[in-house]
Protein backbone atom coordinates (compact mmCIF):
# COMPACT_ATOMS: atom_id res chain seq x y z
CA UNK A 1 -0.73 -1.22 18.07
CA UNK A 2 0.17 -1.43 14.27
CA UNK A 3 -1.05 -4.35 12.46
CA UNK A 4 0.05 -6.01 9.59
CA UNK A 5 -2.20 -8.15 6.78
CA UNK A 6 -2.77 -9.47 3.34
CA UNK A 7 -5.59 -6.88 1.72
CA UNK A 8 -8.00 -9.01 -0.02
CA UNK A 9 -11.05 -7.41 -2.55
CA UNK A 10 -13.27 -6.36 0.37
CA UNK A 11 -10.38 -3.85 1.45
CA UNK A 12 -10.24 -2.27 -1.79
CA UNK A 13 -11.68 1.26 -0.46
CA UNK A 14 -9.13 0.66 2.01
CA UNK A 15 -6.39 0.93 -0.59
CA UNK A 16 -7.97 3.62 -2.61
CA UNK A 17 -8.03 5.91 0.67
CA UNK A 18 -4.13 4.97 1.82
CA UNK A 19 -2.81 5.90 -1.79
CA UNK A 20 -4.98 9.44 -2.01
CA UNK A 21 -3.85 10.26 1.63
CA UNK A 22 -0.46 9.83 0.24
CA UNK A 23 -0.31 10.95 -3.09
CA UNK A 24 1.23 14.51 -2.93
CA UNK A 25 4.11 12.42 -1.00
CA UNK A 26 5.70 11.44 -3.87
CA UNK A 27 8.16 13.21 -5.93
CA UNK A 28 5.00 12.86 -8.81
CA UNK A 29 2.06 12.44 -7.33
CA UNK A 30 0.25 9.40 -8.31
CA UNK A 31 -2.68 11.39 -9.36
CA UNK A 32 -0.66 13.09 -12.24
CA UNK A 33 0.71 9.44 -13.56
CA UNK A 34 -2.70 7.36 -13.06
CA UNK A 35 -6.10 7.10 -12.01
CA UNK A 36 -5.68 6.19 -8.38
CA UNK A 37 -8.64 3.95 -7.83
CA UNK A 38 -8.08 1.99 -11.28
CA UNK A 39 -4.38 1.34 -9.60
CA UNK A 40 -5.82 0.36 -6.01
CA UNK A 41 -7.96 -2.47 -7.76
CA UNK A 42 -5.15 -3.25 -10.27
CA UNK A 43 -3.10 -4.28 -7.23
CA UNK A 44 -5.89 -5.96 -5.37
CA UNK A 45 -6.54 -8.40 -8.94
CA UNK A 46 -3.38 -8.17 -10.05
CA UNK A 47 -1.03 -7.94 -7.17
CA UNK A 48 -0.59 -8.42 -3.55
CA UNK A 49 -1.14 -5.43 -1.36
CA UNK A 50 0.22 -5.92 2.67
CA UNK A 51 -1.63 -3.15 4.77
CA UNK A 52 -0.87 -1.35 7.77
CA UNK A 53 -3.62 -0.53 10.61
CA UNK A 54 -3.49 1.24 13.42
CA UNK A 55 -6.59 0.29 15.30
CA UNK A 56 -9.01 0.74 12.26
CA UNK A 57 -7.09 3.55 10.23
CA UNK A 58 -4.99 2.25 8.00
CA UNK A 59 -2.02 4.15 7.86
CA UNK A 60 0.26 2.55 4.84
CA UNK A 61 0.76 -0.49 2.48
CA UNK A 62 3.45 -2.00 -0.03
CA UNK A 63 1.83 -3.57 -3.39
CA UNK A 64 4.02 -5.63 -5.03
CA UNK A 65 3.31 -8.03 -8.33
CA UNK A 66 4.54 -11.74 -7.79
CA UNK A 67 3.95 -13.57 -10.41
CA UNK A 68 6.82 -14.10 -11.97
CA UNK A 69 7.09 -17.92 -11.32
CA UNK A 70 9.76 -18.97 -14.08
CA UNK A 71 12.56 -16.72 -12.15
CA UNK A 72 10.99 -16.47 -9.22
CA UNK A 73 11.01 -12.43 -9.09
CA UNK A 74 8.74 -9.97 -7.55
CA UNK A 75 8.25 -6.15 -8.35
CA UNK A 76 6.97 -3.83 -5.76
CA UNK A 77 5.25 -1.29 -6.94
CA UNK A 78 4.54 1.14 -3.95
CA UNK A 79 5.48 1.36 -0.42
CA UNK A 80 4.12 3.81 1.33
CA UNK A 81 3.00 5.18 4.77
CA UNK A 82 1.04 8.29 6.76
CA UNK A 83 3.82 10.54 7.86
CA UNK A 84 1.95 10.78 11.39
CA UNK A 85 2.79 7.05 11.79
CA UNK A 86 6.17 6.94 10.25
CA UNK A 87 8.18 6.12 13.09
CA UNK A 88 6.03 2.59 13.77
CA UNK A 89 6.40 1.72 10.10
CA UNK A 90 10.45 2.53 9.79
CA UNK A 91 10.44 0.69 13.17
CA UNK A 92 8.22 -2.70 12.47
CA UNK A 93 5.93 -0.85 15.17
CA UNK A 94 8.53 -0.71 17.89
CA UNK A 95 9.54 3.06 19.68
């Protein structure tokens, strides 16, 4: 069963190992734009991060910067997931 929370600092590593897993997914990988643990830690201080877990694995997360408290606008960053586990996240974790 998929599981959805608010990443907190202790899930940092967490973070760092969802965005290397997927990082040749993207059209540029994130490697070639940034240093991906600098950005996993940027979001974790910065941001918000909302993971996705199957049992202990996590398999994807969106990080998204709300701060914006004047207009009341938020920015999200990445969303991203394990291909293997696609059809839970496109689904909410419903077949």
């Amino acid at each position: 069963m998929i599981k959805y929370f608010l990443a907190t600092s202790r899930d940092t590593e967490s973070v760092k190992d969802i965005l290397k897993k997927i990082d040749s997914t993207f059209p540029v990988p994130l490697s070639k734009k940034c240093n991906i643990d600098v950005l996993a830690e940027k979001f974790i201080n910065k941001g918000h991060v909302i993971m996705a877990f199957d049992g202990t694995h996590p398999i994807g997360l969106i990080a998204f910067y709300a701060n914006d408290t004047v207009n009341k606008t938020a920015y999200a960053s990445v969303i991203c997931g394990d291909q293997r586990h696609s059809h839970y996240l496109n689904t909410g974790g419903y077949d």
